[in-house]
N, C-alpha and C. Protein backbone atom coordinates (compact mmCIF):
# COMPACT_ATOMS: atom_id res chain seq x y z
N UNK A 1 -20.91 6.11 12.60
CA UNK A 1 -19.95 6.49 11.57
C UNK A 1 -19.48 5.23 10.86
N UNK A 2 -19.44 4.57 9.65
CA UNK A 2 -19.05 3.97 8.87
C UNK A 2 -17.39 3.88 8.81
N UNK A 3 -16.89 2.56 8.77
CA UNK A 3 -15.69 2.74 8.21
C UNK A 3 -14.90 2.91 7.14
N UNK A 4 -13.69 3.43 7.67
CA UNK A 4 -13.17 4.34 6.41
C UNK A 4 -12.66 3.33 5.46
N UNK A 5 -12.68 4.06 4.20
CA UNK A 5 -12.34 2.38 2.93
C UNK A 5 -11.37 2.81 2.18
N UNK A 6 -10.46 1.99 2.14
CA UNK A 6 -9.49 1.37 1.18
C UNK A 6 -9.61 1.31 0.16
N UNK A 7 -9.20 1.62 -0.94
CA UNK A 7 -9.42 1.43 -2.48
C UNK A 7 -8.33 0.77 -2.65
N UNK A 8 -8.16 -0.17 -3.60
CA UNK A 8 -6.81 -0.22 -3.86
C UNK A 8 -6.99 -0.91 -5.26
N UNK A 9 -6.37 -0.90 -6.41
CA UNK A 9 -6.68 -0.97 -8.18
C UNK A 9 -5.18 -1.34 -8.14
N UNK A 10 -5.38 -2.92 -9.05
CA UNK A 10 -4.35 -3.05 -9.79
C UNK A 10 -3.84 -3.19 -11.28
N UNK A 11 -5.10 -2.40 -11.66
CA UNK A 11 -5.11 -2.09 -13.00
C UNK A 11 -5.76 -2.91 -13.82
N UNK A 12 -5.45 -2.84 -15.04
CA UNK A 12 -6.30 -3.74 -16.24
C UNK A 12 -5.21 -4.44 -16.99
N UNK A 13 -4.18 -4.75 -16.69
CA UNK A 13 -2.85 -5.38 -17.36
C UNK A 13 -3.01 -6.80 -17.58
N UNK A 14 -2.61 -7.91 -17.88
CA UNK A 14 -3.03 -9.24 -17.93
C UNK A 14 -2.08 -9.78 -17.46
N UNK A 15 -1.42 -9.49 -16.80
CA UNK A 15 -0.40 -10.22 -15.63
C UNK A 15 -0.87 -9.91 -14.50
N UNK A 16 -0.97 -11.25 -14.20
CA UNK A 16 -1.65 -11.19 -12.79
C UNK A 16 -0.56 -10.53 -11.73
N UNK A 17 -1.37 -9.93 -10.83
CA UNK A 17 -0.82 -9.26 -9.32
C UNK A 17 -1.42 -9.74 -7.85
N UNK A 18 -1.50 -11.13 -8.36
CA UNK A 18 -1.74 -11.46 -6.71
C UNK A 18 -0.93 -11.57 -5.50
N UNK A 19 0.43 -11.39 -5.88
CA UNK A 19 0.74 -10.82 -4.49
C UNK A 19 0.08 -9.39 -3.80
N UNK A 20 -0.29 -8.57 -4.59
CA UNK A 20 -0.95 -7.16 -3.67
C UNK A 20 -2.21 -7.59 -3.05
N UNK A 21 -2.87 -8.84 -3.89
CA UNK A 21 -3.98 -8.97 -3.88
C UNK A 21 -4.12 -9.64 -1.99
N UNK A 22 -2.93 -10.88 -2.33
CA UNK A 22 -2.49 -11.21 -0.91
C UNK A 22 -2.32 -10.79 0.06
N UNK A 23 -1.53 -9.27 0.23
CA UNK A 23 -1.39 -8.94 0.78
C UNK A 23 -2.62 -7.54 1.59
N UNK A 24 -3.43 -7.34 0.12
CA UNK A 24 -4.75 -6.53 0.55
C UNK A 24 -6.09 -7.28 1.60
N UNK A 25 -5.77 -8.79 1.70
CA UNK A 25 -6.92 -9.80 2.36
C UNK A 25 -5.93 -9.84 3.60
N UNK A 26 -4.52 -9.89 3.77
CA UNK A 26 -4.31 -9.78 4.75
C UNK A 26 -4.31 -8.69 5.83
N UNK A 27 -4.67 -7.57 4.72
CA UNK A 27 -4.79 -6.28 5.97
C UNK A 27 -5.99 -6.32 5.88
N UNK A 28 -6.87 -7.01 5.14
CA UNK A 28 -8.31 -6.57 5.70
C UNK A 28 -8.91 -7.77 6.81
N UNK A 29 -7.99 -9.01 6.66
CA UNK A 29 -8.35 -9.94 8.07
C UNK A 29 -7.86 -8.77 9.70
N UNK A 30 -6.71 -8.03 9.39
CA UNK A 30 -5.98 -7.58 9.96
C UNK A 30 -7.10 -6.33 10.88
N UNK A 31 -7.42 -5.64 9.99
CA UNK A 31 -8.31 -4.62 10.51
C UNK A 31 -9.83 -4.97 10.34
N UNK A 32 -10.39 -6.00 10.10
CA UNK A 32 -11.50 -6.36 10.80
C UNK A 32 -12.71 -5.22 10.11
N UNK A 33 -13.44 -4.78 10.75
CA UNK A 33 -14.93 -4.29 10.73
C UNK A 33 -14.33 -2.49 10.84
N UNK A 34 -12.98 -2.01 10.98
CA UNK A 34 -12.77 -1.19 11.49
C UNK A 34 -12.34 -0.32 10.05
N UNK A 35 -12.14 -0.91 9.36
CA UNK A 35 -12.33 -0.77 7.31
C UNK A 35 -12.66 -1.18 6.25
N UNK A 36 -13.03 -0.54 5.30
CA UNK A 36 -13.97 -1.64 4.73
C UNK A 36 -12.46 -1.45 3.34
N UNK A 37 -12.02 -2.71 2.23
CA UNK A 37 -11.41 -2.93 2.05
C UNK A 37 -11.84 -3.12 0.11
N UNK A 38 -12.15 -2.16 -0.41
CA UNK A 38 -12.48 -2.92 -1.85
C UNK A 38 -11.15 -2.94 -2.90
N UNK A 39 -10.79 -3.88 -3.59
CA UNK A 39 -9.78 -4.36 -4.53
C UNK A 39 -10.33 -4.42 -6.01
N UNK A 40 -10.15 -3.62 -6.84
CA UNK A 40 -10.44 -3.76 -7.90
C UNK A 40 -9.20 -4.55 -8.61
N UNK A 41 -9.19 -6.25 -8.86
CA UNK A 41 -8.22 -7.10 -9.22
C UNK A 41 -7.94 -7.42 -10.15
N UNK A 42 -8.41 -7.17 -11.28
CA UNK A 42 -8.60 -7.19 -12.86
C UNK A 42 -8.25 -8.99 -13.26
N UNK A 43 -7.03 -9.23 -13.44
CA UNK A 43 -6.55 -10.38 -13.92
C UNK A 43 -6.31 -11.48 -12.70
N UNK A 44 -6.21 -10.57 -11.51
CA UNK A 44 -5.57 -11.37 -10.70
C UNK A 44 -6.63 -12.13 -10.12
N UNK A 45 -6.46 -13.37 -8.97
CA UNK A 45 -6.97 -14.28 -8.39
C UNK A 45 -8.52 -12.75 -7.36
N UNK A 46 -9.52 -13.29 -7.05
CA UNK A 46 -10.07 -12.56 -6.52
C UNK A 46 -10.11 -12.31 -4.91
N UNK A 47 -10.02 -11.69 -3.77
CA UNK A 47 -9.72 -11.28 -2.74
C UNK A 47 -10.89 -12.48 -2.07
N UNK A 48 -10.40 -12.89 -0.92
CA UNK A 48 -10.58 -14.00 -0.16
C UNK A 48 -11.53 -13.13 1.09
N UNK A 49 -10.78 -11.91 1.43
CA UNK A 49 -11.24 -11.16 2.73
C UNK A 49 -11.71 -9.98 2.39
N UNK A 50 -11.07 -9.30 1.60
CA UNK A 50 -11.40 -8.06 1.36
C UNK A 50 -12.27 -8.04 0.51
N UNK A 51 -13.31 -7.07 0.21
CA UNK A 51 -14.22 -7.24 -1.12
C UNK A 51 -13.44 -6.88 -2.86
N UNK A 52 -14.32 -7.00 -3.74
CA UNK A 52 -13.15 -7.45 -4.68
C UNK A 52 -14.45 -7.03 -5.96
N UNK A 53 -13.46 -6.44 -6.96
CA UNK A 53 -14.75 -6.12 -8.31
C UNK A 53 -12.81 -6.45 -9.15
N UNK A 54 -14.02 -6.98 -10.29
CA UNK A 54 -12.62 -7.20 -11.50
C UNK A 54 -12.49 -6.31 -12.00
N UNK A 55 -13.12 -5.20 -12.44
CA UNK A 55 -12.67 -3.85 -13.40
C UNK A 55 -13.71 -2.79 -13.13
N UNK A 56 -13.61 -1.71 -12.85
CA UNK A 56 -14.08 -0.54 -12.55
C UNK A 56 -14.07 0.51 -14.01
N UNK A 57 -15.54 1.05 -14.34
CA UNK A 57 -15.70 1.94 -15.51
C UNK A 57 -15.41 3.37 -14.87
N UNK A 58 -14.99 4.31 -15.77
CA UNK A 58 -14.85 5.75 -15.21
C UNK A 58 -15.32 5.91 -14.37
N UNK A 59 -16.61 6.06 -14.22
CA UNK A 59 -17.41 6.69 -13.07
C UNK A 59 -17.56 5.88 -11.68
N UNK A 60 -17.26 4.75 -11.77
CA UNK A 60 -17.67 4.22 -10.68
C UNK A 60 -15.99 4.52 -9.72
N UNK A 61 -14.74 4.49 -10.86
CA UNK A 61 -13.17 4.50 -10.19
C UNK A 61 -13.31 5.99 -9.38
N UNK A 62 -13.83 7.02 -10.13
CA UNK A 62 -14.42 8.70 -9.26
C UNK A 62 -15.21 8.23 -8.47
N UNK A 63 -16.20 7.50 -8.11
CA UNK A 63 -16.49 7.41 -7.41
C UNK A 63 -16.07 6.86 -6.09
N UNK A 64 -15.50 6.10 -6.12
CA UNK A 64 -14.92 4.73 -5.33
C UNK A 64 -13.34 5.81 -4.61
N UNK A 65 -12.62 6.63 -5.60
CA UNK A 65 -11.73 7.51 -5.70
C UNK A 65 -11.99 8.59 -4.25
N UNK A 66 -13.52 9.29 -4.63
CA UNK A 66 -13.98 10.22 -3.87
C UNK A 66 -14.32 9.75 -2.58
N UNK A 67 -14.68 8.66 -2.02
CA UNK A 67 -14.71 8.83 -1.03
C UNK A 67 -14.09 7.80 -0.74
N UNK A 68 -12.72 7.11 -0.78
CA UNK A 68 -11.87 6.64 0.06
C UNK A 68 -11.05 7.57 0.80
N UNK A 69 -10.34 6.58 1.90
CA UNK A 69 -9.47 7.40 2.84
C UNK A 69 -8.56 6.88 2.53
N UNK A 70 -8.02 6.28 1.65
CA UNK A 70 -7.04 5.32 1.18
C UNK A 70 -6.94 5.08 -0.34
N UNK A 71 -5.58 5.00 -0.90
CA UNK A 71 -5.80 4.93 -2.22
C UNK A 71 -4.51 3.61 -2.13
N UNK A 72 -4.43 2.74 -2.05
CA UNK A 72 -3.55 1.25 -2.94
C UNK A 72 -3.53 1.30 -4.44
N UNK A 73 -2.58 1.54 -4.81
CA UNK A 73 -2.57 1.61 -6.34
C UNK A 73 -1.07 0.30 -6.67
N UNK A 74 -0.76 0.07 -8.49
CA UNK A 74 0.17 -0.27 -8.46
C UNK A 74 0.92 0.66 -9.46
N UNK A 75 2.05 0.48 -9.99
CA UNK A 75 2.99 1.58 -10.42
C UNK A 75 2.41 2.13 -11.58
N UNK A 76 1.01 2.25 -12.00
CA UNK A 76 0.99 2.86 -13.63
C UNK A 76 1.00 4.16 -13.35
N UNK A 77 1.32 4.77 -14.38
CA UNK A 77 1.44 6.61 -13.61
C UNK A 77 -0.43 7.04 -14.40
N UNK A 78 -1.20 6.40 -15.08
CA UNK A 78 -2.28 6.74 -15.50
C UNK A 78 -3.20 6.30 -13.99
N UNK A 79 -2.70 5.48 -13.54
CA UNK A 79 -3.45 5.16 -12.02
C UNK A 79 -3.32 5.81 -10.91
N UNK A 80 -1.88 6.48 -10.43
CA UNK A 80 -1.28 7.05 -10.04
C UNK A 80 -1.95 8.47 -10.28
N UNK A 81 -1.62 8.95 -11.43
CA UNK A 81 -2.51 10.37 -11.94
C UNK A 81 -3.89 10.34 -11.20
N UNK A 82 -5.18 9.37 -11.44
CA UNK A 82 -6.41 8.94 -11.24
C UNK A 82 -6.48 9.63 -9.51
N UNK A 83 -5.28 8.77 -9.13
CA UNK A 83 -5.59 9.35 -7.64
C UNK A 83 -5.40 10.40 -6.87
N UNK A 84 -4.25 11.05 -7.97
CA UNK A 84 -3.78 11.92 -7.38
C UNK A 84 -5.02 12.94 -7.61
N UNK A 85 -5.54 12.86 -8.73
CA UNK A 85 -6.33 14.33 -9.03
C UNK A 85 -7.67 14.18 -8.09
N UNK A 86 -7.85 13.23 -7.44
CA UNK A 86 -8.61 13.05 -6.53
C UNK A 86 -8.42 13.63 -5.06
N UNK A 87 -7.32 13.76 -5.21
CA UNK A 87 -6.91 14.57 -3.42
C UNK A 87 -5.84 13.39 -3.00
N UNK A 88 -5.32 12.07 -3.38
CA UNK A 88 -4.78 11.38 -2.82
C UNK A 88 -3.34 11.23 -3.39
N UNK A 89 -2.43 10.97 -1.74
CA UNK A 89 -1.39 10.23 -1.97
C UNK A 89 -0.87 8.56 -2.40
N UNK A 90 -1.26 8.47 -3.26
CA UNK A 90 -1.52 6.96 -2.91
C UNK A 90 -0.05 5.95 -2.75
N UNK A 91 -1.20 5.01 -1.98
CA UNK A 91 0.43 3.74 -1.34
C UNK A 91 0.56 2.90 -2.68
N UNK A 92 1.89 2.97 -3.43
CA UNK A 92 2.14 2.38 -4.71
C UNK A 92 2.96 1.42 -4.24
N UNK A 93 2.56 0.25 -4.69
CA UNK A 93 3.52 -1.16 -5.16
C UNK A 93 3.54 -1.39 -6.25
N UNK A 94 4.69 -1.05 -7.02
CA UNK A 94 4.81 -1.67 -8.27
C UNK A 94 5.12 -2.55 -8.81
N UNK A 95 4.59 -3.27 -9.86
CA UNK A 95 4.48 -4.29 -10.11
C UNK A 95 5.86 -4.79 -10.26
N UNK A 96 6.37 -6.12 -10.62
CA UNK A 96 7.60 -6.61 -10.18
C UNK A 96 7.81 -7.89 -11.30
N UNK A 97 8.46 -7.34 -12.45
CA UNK A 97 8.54 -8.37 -13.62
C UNK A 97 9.33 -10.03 -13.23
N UNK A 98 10.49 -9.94 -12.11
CA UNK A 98 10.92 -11.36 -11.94
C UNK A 98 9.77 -11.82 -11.19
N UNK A 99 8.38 -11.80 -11.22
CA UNK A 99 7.48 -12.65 -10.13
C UNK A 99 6.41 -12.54 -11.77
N UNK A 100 6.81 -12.14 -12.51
CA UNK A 100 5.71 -12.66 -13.49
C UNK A 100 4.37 -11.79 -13.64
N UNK A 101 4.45 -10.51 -12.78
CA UNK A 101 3.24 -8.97 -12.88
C UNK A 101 3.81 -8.41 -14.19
N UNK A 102 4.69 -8.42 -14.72
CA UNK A 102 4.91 -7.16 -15.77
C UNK A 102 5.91 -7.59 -16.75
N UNK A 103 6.16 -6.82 -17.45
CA UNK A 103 6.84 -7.26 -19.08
C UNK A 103 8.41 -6.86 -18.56
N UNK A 104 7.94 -5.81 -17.76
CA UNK A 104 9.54 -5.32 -17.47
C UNK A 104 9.37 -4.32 -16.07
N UNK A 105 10.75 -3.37 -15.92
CA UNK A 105 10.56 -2.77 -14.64
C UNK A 105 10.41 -1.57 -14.92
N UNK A 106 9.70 -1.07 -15.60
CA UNK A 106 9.19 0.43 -15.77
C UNK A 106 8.38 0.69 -14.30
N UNK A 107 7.31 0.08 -14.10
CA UNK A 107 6.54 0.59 -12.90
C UNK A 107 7.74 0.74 -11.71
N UNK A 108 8.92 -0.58 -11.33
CA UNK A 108 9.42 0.13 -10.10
C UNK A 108 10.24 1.35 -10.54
N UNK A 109 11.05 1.27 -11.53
CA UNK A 109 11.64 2.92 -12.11
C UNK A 109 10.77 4.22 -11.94
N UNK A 110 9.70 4.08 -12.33
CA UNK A 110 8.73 5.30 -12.22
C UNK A 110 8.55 5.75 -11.09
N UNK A 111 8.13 4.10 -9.80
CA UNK A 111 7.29 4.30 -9.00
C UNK A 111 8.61 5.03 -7.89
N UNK A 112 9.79 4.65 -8.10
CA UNK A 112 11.05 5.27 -7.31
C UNK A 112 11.36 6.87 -7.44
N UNK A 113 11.01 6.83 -8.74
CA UNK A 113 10.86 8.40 -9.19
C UNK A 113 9.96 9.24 -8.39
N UNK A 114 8.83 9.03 -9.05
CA UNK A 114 7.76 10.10 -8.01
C UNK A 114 7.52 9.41 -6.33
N UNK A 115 7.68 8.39 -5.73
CA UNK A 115 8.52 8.71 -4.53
C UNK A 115 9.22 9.68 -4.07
N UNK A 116 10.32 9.80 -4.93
CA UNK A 116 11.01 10.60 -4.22
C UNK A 116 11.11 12.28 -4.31
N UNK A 117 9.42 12.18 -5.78
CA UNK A 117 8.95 13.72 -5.37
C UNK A 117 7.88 14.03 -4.63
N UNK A 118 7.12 12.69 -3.63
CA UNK A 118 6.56 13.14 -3.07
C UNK A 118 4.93 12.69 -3.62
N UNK A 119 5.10 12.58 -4.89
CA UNK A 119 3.59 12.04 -5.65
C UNK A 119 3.09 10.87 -4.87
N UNK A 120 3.78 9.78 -4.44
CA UNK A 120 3.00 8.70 -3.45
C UNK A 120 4.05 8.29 -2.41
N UNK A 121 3.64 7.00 -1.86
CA UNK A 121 4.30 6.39 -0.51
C UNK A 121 4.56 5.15 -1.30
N UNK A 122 5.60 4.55 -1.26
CA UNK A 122 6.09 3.18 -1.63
C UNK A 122 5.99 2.62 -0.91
N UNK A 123 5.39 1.09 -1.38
CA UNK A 123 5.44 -0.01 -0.24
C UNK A 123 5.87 -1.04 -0.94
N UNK A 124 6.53 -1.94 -0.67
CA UNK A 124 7.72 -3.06 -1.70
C UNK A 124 7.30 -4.62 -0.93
N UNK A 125 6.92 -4.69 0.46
CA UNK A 125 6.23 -5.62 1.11
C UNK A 125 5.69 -5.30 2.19
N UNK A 126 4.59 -6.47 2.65
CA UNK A 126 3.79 -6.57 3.20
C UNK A 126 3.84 -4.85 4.49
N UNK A 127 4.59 -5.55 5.37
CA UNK A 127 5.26 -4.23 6.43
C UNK A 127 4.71 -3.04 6.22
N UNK A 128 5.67 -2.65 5.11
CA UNK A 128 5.44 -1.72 4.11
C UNK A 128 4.19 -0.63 4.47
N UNK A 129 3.34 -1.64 3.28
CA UNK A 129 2.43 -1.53 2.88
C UNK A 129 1.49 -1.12 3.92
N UNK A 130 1.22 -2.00 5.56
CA UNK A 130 0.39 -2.03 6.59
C UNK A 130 0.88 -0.56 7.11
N UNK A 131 2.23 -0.23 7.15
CA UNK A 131 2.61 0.92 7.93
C UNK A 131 1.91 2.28 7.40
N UNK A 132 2.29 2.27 5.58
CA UNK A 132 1.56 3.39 4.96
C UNK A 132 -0.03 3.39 5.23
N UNK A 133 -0.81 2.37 5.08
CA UNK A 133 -2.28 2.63 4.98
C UNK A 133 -2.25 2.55 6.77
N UNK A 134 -2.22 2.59 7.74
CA UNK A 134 -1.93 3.05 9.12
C UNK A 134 -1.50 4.07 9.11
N UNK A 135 -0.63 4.33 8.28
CA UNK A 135 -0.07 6.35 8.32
C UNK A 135 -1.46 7.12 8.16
N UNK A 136 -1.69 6.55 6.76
CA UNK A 136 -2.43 7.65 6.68
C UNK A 136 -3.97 7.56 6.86
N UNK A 137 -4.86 6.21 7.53
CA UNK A 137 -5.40 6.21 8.27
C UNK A 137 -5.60 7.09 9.63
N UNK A 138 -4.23 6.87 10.55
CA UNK A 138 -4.19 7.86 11.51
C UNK A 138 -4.10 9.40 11.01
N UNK A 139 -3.89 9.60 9.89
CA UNK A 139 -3.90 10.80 9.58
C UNK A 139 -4.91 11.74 9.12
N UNK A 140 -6.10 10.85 8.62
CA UNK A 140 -7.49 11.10 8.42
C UNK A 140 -8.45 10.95 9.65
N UNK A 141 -7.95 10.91 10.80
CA UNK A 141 -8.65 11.44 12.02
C UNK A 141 -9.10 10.11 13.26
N UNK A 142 -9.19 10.41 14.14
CA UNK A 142 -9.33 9.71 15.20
C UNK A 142 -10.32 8.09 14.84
N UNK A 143 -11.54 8.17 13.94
CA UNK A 143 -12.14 7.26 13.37
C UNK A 143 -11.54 6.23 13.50
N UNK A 144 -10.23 6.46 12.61
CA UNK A 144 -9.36 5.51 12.49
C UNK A 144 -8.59 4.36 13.45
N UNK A 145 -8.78 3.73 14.24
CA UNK A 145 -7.79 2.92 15.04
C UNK A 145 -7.78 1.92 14.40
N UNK A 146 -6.09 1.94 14.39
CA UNK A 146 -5.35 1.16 13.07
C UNK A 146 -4.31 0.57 14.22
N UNK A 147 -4.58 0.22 15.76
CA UNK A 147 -3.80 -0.14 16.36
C UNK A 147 -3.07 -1.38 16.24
N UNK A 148 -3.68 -2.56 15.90
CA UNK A 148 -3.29 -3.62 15.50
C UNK A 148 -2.04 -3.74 14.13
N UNK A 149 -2.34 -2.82 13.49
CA UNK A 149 -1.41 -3.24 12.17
C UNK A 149 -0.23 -2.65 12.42
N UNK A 150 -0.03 -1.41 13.46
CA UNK A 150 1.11 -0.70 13.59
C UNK A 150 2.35 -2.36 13.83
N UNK A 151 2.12 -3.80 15.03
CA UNK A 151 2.82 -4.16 14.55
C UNK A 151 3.96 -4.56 13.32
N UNK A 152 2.93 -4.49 12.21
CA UNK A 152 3.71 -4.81 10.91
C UNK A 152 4.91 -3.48 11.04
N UNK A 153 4.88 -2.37 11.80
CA UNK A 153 5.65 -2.02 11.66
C UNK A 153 7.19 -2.28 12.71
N UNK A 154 6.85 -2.82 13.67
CA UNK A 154 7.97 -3.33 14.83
C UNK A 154 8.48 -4.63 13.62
N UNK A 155 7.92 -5.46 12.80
CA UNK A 155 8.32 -6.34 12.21
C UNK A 155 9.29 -5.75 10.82
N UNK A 156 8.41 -4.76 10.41
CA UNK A 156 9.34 -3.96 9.62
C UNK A 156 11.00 -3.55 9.89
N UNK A 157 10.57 -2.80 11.53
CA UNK A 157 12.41 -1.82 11.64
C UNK A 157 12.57 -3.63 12.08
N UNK A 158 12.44 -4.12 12.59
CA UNK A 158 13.31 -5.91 12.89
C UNK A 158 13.89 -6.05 11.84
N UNK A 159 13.17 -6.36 10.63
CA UNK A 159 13.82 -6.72 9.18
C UNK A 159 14.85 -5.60 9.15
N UNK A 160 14.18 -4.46 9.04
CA UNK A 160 15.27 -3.67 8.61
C UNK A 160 17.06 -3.79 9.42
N UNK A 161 16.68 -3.71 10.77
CA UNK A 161 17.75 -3.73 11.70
C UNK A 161 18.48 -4.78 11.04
N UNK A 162 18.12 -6.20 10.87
CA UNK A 162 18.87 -7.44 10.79
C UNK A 162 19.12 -7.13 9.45
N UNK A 163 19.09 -6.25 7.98
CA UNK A 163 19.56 -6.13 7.55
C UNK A 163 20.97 -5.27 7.39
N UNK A 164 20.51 -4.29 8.42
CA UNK A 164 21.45 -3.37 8.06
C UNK A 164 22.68 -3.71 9.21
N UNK A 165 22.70 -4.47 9.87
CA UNK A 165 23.76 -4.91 10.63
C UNK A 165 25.01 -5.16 10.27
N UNK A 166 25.00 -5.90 9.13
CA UNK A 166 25.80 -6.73 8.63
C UNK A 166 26.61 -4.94 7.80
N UNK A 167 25.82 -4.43 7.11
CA UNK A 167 26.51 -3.17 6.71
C UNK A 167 27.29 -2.40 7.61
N UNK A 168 26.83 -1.70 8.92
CA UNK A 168 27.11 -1.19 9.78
C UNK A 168 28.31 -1.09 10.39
N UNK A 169 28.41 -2.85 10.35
CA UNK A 169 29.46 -3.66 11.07
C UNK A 169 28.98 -3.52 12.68
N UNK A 170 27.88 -3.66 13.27
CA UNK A 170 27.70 -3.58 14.79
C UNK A 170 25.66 -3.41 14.74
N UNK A 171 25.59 -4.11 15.62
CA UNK A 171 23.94 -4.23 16.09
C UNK A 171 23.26 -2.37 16.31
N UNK A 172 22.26 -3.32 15.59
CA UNK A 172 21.18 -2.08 15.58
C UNK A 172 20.02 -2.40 16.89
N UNK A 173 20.60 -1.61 17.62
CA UNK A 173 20.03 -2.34 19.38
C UNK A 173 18.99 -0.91 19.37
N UNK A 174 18.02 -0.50 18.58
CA UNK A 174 16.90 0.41 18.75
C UNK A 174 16.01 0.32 17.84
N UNK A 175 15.72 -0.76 18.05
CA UNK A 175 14.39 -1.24 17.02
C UNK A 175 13.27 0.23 16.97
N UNK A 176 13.05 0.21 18.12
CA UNK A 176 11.91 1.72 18.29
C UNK A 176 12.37 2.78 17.55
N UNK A 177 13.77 2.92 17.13
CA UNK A 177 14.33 4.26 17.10
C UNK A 177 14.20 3.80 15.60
N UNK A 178 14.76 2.95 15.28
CA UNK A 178 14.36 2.64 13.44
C UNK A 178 12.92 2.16 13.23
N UNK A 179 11.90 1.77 13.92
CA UNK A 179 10.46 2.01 13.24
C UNK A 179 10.09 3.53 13.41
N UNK A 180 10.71 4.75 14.32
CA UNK A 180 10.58 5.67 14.48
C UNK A 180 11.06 6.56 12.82
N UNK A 181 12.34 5.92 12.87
CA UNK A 181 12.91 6.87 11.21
C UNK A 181 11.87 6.10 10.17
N UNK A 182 11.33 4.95 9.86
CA UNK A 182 10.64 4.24 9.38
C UNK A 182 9.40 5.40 9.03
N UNK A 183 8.81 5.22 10.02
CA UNK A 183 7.24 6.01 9.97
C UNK A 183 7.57 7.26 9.75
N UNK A 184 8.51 8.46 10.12
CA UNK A 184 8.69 9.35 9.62
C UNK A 184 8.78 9.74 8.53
N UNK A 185 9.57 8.64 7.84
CA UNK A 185 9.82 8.83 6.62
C UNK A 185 8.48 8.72 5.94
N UNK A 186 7.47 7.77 6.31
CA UNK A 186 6.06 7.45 5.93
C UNK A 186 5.15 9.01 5.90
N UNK A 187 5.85 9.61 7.23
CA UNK A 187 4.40 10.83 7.39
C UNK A 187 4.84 12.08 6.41
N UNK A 188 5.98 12.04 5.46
CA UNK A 188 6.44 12.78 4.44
C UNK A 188 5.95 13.14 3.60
């Protein structure tokens, strides 16, 4: 059985997005031989680990579309659309104008929007990002052992905990119990 692949497109924009790009070579050092990892990077720097094409024509994005188990997109809703009509939820990072990806913050506005109807999974960093494509890896069937990356998610509720402390006013002493609300919220 072949492993299951990753798509992930960051469009055709001319601001570069190499942080996703960064962070797509690090999940594919991460998961090894156990996925295969293609990045369509357009402007950005080209993928170090993961395999990598600069721009994808119609047919080849349906193609590439159809048989991933994974869709990485970034906030355009024409990319977004692409995947969805494909069968997929896809894990959206949107692009992020104070780092120099975009003109402005339309993609995170949008991408917060259909979040929260359900159209994709947000991922904002790294963590993130490893937890969703592990969601829904494990969710496309046993094939999948995505055991290794679930850390990014113990590193995740950590961050989270040590943030939310200070709000709380008192320690968040259940790390398990917040990567637990974490991933739930993921299998939504």
């Amino acid at each position: 059985m072949s492993a299951p692949l990753v798509v992930a497109m960051v469009g055709t924009d001319h601001h570069p997005f190499d942080r996703l790009v960064g962070w797509l070579d690090r999940l594919a050092a991460s998961l090894g031989p156990r996925a295969e990892i293609v990045v369509q990077h357009g402007h950005s720097v080209r993928p170090q680990v993961a395999s990598g094409v600069e721009f994808v024509d119609q047919e080849q994005l349906t193609d590439l579309l159809d048989r991933a188990a994974v869709v990485v997109c970034h906030g355009g809703p024409g990319t977004i659309m692409d995947a969805r009509r494909a069968g997929h939820v896809p894990v959206c990072v949107p692009r992020d104008p104070s780092r120099g990806e975009h003109v402005d913050a339309h993609q995170e506005r949008f991408a917060a929007v259909v979040e929260d109807a359900g159209v994709v999974r947000l991922a904002t960093d790294f963590p993130a990002l490893a937890d969703q494509v592990a969601a829904t890896l494990r969710a496309r069937g046993p094939q999948a052992d995505v055991t290794e990356i679930e850390a990014a998610a113990e590193e995740s509720a950590a961050r989270f905990a040590r943030q939310i402390d200070p709000v709380v006013g008192r320690p968040v002493r259940r790390v398990r119990s917040v990567r637990r609300a974490l991933l739930s919220r993921v299998a939504r």
